[in-house]
Protein backbone atom coordinates (compact mmCIF):
# COMPACT_ATOMS: atom_id res chain seq x y z
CA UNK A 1 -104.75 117.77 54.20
CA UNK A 2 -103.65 121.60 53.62
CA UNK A 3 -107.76 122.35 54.02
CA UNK A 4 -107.71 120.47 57.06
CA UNK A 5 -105.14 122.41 58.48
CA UNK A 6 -106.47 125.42 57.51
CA UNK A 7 -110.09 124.63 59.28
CA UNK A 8 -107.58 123.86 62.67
CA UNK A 9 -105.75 127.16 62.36
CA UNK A 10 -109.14 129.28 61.35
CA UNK A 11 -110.87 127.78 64.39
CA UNK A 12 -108.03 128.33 67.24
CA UNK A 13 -108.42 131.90 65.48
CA UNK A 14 -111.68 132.02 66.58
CA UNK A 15 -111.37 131.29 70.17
CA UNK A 16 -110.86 133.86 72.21
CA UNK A 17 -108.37 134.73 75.17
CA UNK A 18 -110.62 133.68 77.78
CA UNK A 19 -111.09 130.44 76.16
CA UNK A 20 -107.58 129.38 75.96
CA UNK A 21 -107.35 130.25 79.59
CA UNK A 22 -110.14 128.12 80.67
CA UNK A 23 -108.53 125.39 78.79
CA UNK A 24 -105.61 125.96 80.96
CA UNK A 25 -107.05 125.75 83.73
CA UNK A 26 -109.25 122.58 83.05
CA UNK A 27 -105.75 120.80 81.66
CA UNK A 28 -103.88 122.06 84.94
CA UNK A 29 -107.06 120.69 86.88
CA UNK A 30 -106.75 116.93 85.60
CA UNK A 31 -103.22 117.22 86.18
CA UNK A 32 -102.97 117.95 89.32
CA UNK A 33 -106.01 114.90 89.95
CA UNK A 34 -104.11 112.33 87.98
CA UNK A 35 -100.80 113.15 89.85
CA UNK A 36 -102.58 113.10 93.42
CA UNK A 37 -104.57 109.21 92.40
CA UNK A 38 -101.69 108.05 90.83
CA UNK A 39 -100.06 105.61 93.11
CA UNK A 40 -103.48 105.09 95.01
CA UNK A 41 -105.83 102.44 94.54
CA UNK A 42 -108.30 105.01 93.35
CA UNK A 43 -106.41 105.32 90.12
CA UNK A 44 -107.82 101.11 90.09
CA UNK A 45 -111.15 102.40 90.17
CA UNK A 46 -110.98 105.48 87.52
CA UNK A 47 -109.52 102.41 85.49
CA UNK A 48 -112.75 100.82 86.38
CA UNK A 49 -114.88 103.51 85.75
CA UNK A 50 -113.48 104.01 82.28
CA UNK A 51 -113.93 100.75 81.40
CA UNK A 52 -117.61 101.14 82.13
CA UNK A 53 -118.42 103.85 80.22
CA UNK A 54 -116.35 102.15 76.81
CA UNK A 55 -118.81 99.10 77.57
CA UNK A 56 -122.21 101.78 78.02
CA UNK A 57 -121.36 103.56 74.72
CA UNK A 58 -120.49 100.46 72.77
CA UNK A 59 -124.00 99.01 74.29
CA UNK A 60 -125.47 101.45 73.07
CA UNK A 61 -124.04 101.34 69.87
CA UNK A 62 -124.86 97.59 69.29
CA UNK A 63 -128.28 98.28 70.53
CA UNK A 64 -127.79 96.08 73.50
CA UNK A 65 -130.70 97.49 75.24
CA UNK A 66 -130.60 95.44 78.33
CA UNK A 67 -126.86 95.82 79.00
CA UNK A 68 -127.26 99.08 78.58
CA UNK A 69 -130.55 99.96 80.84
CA UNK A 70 -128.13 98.16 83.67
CA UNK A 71 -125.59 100.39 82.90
CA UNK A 72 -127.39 103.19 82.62
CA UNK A 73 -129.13 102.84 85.95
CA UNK A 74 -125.58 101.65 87.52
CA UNK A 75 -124.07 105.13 86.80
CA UNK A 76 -126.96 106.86 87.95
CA UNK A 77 -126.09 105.67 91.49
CA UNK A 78 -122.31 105.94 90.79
CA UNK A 79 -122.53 109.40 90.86
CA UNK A 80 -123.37 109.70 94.40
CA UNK A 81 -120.92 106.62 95.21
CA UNK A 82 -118.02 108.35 93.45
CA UNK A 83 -117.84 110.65 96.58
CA UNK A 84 -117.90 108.31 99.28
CA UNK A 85 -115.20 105.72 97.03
CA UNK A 86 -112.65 108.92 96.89
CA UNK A 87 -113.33 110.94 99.89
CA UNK A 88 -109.25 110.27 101.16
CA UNK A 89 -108.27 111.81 97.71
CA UNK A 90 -111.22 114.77 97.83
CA UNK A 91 -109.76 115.45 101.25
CA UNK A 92 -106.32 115.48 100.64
CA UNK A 93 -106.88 117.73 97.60
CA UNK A 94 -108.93 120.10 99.64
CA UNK A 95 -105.81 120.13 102.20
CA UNK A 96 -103.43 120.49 99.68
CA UNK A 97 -105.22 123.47 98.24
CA UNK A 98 -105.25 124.63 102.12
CA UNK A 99 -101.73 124.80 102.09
CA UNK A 100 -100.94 127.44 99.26
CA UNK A 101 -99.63 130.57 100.10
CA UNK A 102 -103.26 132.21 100.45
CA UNK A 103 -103.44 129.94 103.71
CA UNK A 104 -100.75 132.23 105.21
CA UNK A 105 -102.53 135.40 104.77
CA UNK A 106 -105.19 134.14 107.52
CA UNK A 107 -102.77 132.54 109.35
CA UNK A 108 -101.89 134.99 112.68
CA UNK A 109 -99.82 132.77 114.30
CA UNK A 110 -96.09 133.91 115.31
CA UNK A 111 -93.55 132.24 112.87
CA UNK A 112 -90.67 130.53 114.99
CA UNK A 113 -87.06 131.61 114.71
CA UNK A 114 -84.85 129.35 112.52
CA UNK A 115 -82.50 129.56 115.32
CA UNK A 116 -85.16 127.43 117.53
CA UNK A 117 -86.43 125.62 114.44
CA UNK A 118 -82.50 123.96 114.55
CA UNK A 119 -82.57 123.49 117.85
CA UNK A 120 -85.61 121.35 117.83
CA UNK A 121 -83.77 119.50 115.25
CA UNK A 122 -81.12 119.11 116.74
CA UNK A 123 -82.98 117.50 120.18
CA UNK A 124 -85.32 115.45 117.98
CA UNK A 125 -82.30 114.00 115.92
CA UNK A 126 -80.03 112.88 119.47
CA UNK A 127 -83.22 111.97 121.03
CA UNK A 128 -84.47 109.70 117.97
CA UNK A 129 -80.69 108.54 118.24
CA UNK A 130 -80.25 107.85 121.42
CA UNK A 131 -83.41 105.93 121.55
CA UNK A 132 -82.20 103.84 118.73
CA UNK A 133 -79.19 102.39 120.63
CA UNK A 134 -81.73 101.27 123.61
CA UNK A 135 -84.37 99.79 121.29
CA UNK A 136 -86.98 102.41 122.57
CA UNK A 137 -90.08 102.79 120.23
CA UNK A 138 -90.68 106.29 119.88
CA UNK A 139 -93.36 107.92 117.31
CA UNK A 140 -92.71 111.85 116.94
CA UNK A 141 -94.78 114.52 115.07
CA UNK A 142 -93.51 117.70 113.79
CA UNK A 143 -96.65 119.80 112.37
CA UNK A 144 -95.95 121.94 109.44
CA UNK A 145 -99.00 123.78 107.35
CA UNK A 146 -101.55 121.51 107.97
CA UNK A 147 -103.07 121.84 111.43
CA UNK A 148 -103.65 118.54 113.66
CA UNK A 149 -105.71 119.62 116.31
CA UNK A 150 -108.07 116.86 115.93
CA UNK A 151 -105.06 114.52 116.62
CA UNK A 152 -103.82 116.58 119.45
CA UNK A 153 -107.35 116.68 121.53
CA UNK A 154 -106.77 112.77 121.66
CA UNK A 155 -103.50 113.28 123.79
CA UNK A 156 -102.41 114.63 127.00
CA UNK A 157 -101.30 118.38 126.79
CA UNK A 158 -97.85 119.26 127.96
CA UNK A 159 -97.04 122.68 125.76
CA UNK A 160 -93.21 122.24 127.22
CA UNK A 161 -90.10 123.03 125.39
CA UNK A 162 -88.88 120.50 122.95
CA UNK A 163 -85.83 119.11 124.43
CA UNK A 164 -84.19 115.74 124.09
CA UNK A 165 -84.19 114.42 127.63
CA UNK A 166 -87.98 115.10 127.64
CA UNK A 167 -88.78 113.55 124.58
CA UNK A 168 -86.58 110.22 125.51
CA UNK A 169 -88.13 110.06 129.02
CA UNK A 170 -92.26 110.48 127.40
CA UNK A 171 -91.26 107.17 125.63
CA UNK A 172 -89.89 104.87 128.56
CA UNK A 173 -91.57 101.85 128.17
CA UNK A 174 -94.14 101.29 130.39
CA UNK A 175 -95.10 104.90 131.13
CA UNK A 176 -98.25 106.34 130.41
CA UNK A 177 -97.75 108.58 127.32
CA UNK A 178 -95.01 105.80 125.94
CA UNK A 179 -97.73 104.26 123.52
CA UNK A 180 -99.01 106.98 121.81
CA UNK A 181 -97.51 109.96 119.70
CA UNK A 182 -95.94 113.66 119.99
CA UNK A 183 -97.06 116.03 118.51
CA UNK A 184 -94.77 119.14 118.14
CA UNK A 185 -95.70 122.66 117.07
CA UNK A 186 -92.90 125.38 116.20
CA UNK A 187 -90.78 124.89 119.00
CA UNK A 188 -92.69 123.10 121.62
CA UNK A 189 -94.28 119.58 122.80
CA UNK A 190 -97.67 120.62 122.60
CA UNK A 191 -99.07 116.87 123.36
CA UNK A 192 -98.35 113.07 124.24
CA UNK A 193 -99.73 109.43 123.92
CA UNK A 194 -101.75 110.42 120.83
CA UNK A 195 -103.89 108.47 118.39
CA UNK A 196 -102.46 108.50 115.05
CA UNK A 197 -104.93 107.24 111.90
CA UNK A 198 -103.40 103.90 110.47
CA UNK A 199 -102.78 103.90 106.46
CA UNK A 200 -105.12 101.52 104.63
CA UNK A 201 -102.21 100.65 102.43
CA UNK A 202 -102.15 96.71 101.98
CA UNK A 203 -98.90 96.54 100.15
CA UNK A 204 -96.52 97.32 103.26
CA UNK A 205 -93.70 95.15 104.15
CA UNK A 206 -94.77 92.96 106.99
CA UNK A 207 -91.97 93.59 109.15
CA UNK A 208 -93.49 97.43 109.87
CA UNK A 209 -95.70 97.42 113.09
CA UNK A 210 -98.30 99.85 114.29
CA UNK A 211 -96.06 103.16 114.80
CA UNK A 212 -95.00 102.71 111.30
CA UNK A 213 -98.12 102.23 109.94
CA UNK A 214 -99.45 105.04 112.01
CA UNK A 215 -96.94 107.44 110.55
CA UNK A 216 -97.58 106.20 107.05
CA UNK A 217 -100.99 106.88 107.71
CA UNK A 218 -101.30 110.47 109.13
CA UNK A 219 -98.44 111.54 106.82
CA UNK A 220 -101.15 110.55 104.06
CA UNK A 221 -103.51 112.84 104.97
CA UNK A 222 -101.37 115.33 106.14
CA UNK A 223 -98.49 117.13 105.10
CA UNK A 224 -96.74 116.46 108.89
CA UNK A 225 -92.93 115.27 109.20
CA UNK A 226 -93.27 111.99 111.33
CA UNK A 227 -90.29 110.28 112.91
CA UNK A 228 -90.57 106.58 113.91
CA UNK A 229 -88.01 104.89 116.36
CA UNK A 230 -88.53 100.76 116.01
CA UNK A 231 -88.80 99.02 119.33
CA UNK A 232 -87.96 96.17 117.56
CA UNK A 233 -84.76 97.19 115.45
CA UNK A 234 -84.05 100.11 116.68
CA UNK A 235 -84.16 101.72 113.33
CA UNK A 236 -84.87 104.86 112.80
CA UNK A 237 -87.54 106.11 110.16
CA UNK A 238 -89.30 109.43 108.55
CA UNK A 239 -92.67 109.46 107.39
CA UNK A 240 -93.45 112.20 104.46
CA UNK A 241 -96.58 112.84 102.03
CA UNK A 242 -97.63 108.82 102.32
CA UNK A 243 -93.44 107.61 101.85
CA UNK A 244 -91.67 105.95 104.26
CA UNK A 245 -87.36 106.40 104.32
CA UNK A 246 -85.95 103.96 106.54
CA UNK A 247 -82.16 102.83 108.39
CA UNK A 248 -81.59 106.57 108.80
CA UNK A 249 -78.52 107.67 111.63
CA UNK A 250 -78.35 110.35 113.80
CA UNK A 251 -76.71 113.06 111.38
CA UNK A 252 -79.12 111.74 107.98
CA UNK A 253 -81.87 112.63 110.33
CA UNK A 254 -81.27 115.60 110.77
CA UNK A 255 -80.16 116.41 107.17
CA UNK A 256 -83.23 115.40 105.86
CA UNK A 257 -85.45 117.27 108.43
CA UNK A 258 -83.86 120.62 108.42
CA UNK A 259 -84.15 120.36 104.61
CA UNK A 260 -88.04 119.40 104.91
CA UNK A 261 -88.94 121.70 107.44
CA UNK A 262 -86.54 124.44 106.33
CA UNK A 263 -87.85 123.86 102.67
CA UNK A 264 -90.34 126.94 101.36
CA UNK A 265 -93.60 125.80 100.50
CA UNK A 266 -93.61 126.01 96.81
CA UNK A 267 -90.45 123.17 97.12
CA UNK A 268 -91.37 120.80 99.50
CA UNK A 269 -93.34 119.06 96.98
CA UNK A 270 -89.65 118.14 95.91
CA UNK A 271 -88.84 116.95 99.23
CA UNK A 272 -89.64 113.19 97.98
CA UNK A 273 -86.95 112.89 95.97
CA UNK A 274 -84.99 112.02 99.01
CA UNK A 275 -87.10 109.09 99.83
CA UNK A 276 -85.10 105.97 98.98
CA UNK A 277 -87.36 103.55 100.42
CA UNK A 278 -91.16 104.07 99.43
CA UNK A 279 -94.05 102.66 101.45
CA UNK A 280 -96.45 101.96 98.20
């Protein structure tokens, strides 16, 4: 045993800096990939895939040369599968990694006051309330790092002032822009009535209807703050990295989103831990 753990200590003795750091990196690497499949079906299929590769190496090692020529061929073509099965998780990784701090070096837009960022708070929360206590369905969009301009071209442009009259009168039923989404940027509407992507999440409760499952589903891909407004209940919602917090008031709204948008970037990670109601 003492020889053995001589060879160990003789061998990390070997390696050199550079080594250890590319180990590092490779551990941090699955990590981070294991955390972001996690709660996904795709961790389903890595379980899959896994299994797979115990049954082409055991194959092999029973010479089971038919089994394994199947196999073999199988995972040829899996290779080029694998990137169409996890493309959601390859994208959101590739957004995630869009959002570190490097992002903001390019980024030349004007950063909004936190005196208006509490304003438009403020006017989302009594709006969101106020439409609560009338039963008005209302889907609402705050951006944050990740840009949604491909969501915004499918609306009609306003770029007004956020204020809370405006945003209760966009969603009076039966108006044009009632049935889509708003999408706000800093401190103004930028756009109305948009299309929102719908989550592919099968395991929702069946009493959430299309704006829920909207905001579950953009706030999967992106790393936007959605509000949801139930035209049914009249409960009031936030969507947040694929989690859904329901039966919020007026004033736990606006807790919770001036300590998302508020958060700095390297926290709002964190921000889940004030979900108490979770979509998957």
């Amino acid at each position: 045993m003492n020889a053995f753990f001589e060879y160990i200590i003789k061998y990390i003795m070997l390696l050199r800096i550079s080594d250890f750091i590319d180990i590092l990196i490779v551990a941090v690497i699955f990590y981070y990939l294991i955390n972001l499949i996690r709660d996904t079906k795709a961790m389903q299929l890595v379980k899959g895939i896994i299994f797979l590769f115990i049954v082409f190496f055991a194959s092999q090692w029973l010479k089971l040369n038919a089994l394994n020529y199947i196999l073999g061929g199988a995972m040829q073509i899996g290779a080029f599968a694998l990137i169409v099965i996890f493309q959601p998780e390859l994208r959101n990784l590739l957004e995630r990694m869009g959002r570190f701090k490097v992002g903001k070096i390019i980024d030349f837009a004007a950063d909004t006051s936190d005196e208006d960022m509490q304003r438009v708070i403020e006017d989302v929360a009594q709006a969101a309330a106020n439409m609560s206590e009338t039963k008005t369905g209302a889907l609402i969009v705050i951006e944050r790092a990740t840009r949604l301009g491909e969501y915004i071209s499918t609306g009609t442009m306003l770029d007004a002032n956020v204020s809370c009259g405006l945003l209760e009168n966009i969603f009076v039923p039966n108006t044009p822009l009632h049935d889509g989404a708003v999408i706000i940027r800093k401190n103004k509407i930028v756009t109305a009535g948009c299309l929102l992507p719908l989550t592919a999440n099968n395991n929702l409760s069946r009493d959430l209807g299309t704006r829920h499952r909207a905001a579950i589903g953009l706030s999967e891909v992106t790393d936007a703050v959605i509000i949801v407004v139930s035209e049914e209940t009249g409960k009031i919602s936030i969507a947040l990295n694929g989690s859904l917090t329901r039966n919020l008031s007026r004033d736990s709204l606006a807790k919770a989103l001036k300590k998302i948008i508020t958060q700095k970037p390297e926290a709002q990670e964190k921000i889940g831990k004030i979900m108490f109601w979770r979509s998957k």
